[in-house]
Every structure is written in structure tokens, then in C-alpha cells.
C-alpha atoms as a PDB file:
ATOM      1  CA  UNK A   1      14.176   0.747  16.610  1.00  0.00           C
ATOM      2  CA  UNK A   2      14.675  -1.431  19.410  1.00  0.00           C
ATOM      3  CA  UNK A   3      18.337  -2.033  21.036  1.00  0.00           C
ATOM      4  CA  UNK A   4      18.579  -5.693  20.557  1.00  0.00           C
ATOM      5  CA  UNK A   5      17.227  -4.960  16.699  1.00  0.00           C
ATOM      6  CA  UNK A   6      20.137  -2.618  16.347  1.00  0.00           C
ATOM      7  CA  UNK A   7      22.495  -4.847  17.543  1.00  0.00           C
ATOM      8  CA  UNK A   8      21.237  -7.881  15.318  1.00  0.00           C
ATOM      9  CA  UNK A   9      21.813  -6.007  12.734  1.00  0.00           C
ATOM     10  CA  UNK A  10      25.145  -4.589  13.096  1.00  0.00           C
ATOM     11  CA  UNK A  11      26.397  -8.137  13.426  1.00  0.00           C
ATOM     12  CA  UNK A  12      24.779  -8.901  10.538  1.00  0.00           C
ATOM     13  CA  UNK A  13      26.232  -6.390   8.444  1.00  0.00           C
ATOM     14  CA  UNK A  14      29.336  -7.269   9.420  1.00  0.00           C
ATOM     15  CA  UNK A  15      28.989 -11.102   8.859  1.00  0.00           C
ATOM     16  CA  UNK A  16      26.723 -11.099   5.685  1.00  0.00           C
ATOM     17  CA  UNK A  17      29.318 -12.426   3.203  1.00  0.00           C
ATOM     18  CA  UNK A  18      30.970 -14.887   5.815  1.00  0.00           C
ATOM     19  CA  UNK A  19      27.483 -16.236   6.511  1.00  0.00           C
ATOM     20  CA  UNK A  20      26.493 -16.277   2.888  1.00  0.00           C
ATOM     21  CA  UNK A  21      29.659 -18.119   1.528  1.00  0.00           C
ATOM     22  CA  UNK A  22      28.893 -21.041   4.694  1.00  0.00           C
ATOM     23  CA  UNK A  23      25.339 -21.270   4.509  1.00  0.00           C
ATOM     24  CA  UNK A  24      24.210 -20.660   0.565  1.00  0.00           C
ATOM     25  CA  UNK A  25      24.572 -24.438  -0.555  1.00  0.00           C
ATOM     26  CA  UNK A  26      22.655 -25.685   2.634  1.00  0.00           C
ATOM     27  CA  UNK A  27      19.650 -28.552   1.543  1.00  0.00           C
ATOM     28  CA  UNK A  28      16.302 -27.849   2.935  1.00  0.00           C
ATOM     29  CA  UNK A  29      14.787 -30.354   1.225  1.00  0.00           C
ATOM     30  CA  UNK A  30      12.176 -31.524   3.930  1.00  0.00           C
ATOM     31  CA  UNK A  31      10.689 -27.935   4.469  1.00  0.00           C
ATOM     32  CA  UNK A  32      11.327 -26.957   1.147  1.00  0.00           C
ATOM     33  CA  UNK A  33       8.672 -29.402  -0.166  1.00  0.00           C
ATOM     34  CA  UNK A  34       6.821 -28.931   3.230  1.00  0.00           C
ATOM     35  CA  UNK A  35       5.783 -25.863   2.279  1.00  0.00           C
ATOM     36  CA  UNK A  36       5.410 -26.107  -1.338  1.00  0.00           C
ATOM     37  CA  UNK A  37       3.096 -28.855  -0.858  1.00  0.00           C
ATOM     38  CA  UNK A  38       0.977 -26.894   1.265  1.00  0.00           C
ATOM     39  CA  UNK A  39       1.078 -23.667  -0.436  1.00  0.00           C
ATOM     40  CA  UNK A  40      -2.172 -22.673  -1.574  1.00  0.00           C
ATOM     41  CA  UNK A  41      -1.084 -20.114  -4.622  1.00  0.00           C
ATOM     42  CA  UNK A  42       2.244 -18.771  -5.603  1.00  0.00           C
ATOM     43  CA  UNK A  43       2.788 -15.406  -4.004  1.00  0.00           C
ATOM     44  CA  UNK A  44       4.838 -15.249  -0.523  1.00  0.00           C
ATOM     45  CA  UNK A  45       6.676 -12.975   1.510  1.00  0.00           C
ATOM     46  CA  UNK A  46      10.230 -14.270   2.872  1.00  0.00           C
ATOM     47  CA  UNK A  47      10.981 -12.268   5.990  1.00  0.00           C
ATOM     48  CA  UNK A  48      15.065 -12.615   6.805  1.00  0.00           C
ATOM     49  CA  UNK A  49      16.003 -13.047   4.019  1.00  0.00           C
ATOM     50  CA  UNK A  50      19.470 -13.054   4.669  1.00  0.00           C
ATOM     51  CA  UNK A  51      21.875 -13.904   1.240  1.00  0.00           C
ATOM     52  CA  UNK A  52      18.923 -14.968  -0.424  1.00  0.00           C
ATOM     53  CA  UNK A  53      19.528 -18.805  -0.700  1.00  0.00           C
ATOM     54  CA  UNK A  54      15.712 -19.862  -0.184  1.00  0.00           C
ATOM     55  CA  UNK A  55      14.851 -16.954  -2.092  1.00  0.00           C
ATOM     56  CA  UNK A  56      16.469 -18.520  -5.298  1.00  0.00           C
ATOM     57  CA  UNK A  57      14.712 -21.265  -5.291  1.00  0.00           C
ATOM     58  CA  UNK A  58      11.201 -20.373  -4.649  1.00  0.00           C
ATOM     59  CA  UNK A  59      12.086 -18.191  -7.744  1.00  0.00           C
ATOM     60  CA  UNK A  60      13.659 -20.878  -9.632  1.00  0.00           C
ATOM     61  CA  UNK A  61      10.276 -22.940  -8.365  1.00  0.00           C
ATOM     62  CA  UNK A  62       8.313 -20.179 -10.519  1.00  0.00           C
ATOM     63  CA  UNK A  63       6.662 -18.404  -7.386  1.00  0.00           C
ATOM     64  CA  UNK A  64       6.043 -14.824  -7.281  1.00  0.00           C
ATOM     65  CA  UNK A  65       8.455 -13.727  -4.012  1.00  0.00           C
ATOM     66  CA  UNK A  66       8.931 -10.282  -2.203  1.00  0.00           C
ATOM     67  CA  UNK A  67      12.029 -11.238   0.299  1.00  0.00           C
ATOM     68  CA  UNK A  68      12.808  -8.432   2.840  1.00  0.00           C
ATOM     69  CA  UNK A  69      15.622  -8.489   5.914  1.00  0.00           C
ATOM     70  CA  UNK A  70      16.623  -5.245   7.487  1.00  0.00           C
ATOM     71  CA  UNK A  71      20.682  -6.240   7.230  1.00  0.00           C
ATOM     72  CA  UNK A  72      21.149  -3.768   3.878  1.00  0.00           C
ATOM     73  CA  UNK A  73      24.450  -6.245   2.723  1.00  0.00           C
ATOM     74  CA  UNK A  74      21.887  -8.868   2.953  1.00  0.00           C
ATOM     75  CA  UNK A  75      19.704  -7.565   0.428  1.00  0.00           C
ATOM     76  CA  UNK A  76      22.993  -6.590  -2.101  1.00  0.00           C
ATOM     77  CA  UNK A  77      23.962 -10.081  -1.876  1.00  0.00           C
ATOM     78  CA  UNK A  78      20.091 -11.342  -3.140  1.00  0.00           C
ATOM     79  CA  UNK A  79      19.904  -8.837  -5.657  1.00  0.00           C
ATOM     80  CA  UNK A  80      23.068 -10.231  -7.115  1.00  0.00           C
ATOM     81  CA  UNK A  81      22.016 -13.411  -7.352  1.00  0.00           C
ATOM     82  CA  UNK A  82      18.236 -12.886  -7.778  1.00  0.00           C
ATOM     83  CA  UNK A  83      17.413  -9.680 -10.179  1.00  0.00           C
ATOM     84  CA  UNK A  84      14.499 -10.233 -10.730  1.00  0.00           C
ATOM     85  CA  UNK A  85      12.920 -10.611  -7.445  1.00  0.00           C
ATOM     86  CA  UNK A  86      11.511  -7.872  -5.119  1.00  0.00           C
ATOM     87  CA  UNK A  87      14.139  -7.238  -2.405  1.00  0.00           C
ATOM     88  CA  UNK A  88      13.219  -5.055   0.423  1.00  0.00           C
ATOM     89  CA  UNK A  89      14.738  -3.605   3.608  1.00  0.00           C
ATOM     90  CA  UNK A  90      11.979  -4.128   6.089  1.00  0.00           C
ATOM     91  CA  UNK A  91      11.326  -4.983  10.187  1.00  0.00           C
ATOM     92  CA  UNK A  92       9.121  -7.668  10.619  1.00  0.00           C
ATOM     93  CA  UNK A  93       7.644  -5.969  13.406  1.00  0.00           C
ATOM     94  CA  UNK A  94       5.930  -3.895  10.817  1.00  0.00           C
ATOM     95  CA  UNK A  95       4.923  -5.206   7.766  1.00  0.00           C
ATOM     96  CA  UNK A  96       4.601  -2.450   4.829  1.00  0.00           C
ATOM     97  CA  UNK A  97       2.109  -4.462   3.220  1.00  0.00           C
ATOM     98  CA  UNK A  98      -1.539  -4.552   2.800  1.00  0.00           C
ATOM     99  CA  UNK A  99      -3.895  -7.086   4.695  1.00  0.00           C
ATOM    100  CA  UNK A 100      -3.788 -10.175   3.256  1.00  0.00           C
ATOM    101  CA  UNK A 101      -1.168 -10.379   0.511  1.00  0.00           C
ATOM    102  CA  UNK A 102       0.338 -13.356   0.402  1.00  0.00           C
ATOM    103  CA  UNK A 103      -0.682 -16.676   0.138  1.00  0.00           C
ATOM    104  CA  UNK A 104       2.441 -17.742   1.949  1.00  0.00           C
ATOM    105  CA  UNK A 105       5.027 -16.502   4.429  1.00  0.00           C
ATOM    106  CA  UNK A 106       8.679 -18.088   4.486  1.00  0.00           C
ATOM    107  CA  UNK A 107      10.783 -17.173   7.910  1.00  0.00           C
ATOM    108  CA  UNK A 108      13.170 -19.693   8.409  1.00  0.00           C
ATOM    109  CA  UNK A 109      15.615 -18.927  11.545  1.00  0.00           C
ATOM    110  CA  UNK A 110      14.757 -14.989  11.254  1.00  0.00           C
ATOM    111  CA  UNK A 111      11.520 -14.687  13.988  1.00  0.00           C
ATOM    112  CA  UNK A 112      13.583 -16.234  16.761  1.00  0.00           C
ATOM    113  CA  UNK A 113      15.554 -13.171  16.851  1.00  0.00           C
ATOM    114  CA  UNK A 114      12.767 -11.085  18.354  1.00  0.00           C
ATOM    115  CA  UNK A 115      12.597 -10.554  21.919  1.00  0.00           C
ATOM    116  CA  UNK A 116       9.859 -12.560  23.734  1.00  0.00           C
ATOM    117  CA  UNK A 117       7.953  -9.185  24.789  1.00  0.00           C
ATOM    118  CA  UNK A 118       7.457  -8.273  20.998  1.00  0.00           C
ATOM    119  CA  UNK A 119       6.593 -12.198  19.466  1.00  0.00           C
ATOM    120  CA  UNK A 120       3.204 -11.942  19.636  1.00  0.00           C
ATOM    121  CA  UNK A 121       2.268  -8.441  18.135  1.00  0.00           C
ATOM    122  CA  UNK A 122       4.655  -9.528  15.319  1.00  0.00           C
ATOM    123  CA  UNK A 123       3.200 -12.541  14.671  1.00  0.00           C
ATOM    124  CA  UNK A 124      -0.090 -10.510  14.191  1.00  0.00           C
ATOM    125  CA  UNK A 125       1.435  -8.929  11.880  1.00  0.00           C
ATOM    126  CA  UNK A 126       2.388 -11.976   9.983  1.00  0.00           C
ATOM    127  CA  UNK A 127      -1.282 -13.282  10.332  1.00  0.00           C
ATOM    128  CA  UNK A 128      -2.174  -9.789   8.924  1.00  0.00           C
ATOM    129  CA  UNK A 129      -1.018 -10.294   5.540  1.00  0.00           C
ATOM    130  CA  UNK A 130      -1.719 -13.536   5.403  1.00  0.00           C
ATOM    131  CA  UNK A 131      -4.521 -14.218   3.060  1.00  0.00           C
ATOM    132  CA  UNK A 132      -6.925 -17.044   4.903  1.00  0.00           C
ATOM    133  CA  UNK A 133      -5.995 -20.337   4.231  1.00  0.00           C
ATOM    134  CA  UNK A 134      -2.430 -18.892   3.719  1.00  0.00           C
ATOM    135  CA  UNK A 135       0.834 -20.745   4.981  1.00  0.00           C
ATOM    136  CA  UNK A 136       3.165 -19.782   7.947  1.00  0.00           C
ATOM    137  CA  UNK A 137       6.493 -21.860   8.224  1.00  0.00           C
ATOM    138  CA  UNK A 138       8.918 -20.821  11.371  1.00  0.00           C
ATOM    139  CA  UNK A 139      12.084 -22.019  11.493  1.00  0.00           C
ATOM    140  CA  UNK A 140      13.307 -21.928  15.253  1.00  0.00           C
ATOM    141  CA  UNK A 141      15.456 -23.206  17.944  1.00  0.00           C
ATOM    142  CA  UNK A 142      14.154 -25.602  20.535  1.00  0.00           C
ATOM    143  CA  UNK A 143      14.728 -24.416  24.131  1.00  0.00           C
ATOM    144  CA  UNK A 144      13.626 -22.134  26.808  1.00  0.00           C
ATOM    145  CA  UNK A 145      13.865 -18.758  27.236  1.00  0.00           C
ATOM    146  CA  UNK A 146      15.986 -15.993  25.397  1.00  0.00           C
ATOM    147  CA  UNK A 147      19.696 -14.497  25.538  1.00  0.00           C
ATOM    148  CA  UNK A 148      21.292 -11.996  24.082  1.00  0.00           C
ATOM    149  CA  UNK A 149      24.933 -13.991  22.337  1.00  0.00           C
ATOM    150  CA  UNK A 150      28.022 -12.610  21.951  1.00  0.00           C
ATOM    151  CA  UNK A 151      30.130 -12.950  18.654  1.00  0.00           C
ATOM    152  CA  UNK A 152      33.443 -12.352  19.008  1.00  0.00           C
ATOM    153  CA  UNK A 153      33.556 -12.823  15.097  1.00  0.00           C
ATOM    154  CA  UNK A 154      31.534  -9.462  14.717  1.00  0.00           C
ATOM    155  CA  UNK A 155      31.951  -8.066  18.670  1.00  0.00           C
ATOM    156  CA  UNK A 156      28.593  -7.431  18.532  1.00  0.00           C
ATOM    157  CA  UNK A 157      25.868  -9.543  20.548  1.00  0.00           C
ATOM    158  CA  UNK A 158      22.452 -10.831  18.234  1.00  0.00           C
ATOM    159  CA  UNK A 159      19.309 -11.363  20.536  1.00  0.00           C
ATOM    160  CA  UNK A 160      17.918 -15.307  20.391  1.00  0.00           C
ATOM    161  CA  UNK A 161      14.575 -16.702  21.554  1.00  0.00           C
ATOM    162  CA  UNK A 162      14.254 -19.945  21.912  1.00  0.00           C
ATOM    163  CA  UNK A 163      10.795 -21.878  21.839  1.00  0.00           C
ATOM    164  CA  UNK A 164       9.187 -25.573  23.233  1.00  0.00           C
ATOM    165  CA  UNK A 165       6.312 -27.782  20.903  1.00  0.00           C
ATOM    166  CA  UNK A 166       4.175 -26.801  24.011  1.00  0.00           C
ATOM    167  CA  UNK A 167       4.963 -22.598  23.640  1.00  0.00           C
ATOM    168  CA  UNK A 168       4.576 -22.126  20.171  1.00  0.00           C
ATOM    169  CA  UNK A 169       1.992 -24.007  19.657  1.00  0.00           C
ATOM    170  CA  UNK A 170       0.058 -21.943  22.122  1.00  0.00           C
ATOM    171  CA  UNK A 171       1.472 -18.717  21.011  1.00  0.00           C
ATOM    172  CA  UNK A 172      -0.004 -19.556  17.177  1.00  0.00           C
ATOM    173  CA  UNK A 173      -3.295 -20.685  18.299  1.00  0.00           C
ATOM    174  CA  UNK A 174      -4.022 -17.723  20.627  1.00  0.00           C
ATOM    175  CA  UNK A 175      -3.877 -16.028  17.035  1.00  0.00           C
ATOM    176  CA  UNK A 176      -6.421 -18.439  16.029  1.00  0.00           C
ATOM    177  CA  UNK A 177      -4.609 -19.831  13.843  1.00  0.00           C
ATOM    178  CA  UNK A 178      -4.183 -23.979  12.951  1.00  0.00           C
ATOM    179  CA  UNK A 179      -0.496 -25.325  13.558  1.00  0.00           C
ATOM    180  CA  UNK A 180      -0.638 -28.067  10.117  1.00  0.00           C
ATOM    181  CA  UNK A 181       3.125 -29.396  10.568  1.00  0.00           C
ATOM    182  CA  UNK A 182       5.059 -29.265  13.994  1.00  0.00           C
ATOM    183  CA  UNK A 183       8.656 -31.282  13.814  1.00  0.00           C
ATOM    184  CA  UNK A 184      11.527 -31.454  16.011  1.00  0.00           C
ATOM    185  CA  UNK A 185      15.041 -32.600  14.195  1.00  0.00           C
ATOM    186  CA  UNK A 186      18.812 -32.457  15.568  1.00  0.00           C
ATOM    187  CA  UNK A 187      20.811 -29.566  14.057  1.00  0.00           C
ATOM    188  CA  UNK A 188      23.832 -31.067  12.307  1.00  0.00           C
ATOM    189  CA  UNK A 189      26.055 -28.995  14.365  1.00  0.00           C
ATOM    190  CA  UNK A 190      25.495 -30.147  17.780  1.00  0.00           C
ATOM    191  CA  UNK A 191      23.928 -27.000  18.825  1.00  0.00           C
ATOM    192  CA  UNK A 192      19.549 -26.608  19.362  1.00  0.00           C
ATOM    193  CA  UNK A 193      17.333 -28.550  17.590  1.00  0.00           C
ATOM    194  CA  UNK A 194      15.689 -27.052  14.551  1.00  0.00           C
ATOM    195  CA  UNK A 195      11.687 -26.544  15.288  1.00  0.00           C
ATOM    196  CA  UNK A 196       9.799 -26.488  12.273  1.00  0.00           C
ATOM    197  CA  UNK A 197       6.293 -25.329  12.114  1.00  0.00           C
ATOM    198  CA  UNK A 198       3.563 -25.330   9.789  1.00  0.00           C
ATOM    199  CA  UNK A 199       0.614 -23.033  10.591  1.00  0.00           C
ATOM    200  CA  UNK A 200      -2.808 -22.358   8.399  1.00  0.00           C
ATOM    201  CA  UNK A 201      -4.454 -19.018   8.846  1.00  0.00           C
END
């Protein structure tokens, strides 16, 4: 496993319940329905999982989900809260899953933490078990280029890559793949805008 994957990790581990506690009541209304809307049956694939938050409530929504983040706290936090649901400790890079399972893939703010020199091959993968006419959403940051960020929460540093309109959207339809949804919105914060994106197999 690669360095910087290591490294996310480990400050994941570390972080899980701090993250979970701030983040778990967080509204995603807008790509929430988004993707619902566009969904074209019931089974998807969350990939980052992280506490499980989104996974709740595309159970609660009555779809069939198989969530999977390779941060193994992660995955005990979901479980608690989602028992019922198929948790699994996977890299993205390498999807354990047959060609074209899923009618949808969720990865909201989890792909932008692989390097630059590995996003395309992964995002095969994600087109891979895609069914056609299945839905990809990407949560990102808008910018340019990639870092590798210190915590000094966790001491540990978590690899970010960082993406224009103009650079995904090329990236997805080298795949040959149709971008459906592209929006830009402020993050609450003050840090990066959020860069949500929509694509069609």
C-alpha cells in the first residue's frame, strides 16, 4: 500500500470519533436528492465511508448499500449505527467487486485523497462496477494541484488533491463517461469550495 495511503489512514484512525461526533449531523440535502433523483435502481457502493452518516440515510431511504473505507474505526462506528448494512474495509484503488454491480456509486470527499498519479486507474475502477447508465457523484475540493497536510491534531499528514470544472471534467470523459451535474458552492468554513459532480456511465 502506498505511503500517502498509509498515512491517510493512520490519521484517520486516530481522528475517527472526533470527526464523527463534528461531522454526523451535517445536511446534504442538495446532493442528497441530486443523486437520488438520478439514481437509476437502488443498489450502490459508498466508497469512504467514514462514520457512516450518508450511509444511514441511503439505508433509511430503503436502498440496498455496501459502504467500505479502509480506516477500520471507521467501519466500527457504521456498524454501530447501521447493522444491517454491508460494511467493508476496502482501497478504492481496487475494487473487490464484480463488473458492473452497482447502479450507483456515493464518494463524497473520499477520492480527493488519492494522489494525482493514481486518479485515473481508480476511477476505472469505479467505472468498472458501474453498471451502464449507473451514477457517479464526487465530492471534491476546488483548486489546483495536490499536498500532502499536516495535522497536528493526529501528527500525521493526509494526502489532498484538489481539482478545477475544466480537470475533472476532462479526467471523467477520457473514461467516456457523461458528466450529468457539475456545481461549484462555498464551503461554510472558509476553506475550498465543495465541487460536486454528477457523472453517467
Amino acid at each position: 500500500m502506498s505511503n500517502y495511503v498509509d498515512k491517510n489512514i493512520a490519521h484517520y484512525q486516530k481522528m475517527a470519533d472526533v470527526y464523527n461526533e463534528r461531522y454526523k449531523n451535517d445536511n446534504l440535502a442538495e446532493p442528497y436528492a441530486d443523486f437520488l433523483e438520478n439514481l437509476p435502481g437502488k443498489k450502490i457502493l459508498e466508497i469512504g465511508c467514514g462514520g457512516g452518516r450518508d450511509t444511514k440515510y441511503f439505508h433509511e431511504q430503503k436502498l440496498d448499500v455496501t459502504a467500505t473505507d479502509l480506516t477500520p474505526r471507521f467501519l466500527e462506528i457504521g456498524k454501530e449505527q447501521c447493522p444491517d448494512v454491508n460494511f467493508q474495509l476496502m482501497d478504492m484503488r481496487k475494487l473487490e467487486f464484480p463488473d458492473a454491480s452497482f447502479d450507483g456509486i456515493w464518494a463524497n470527499l473520499s477520492f480527493h485523497h488519492i494522489s494525482k498519479t493514481e486518479n485515473l486507474s481508480t476511477l476505472k475502477e469505479f467505472k468498472r462496477v458501474l453498471k451502464n447508465g449507473g451514477l457517479l457523484y464526487l465530492g471534491l475540493m476546488e483548486g489546483e494541484g495536490e499536498e500532502d497536510k499536516y495535522s497536528k491534531f493526529s501528527q500525521e499528514t493526509r494526502h489532498f488533491s484538489y481539482y478545477t470544472e475544466e480537470e475533472i471534467t476532462l479526467l471523467i470523459t477520457s473514461l467516456d463517461m457523461r458528466i450529468k451535474l457539475l456545481k461549484v458552492t462555498p464551503d461554510p468554513e472558509g476553506y475550498r469550495p465543495d465541487l460536486r459532480v454528477f457523472a453517467v456511465k
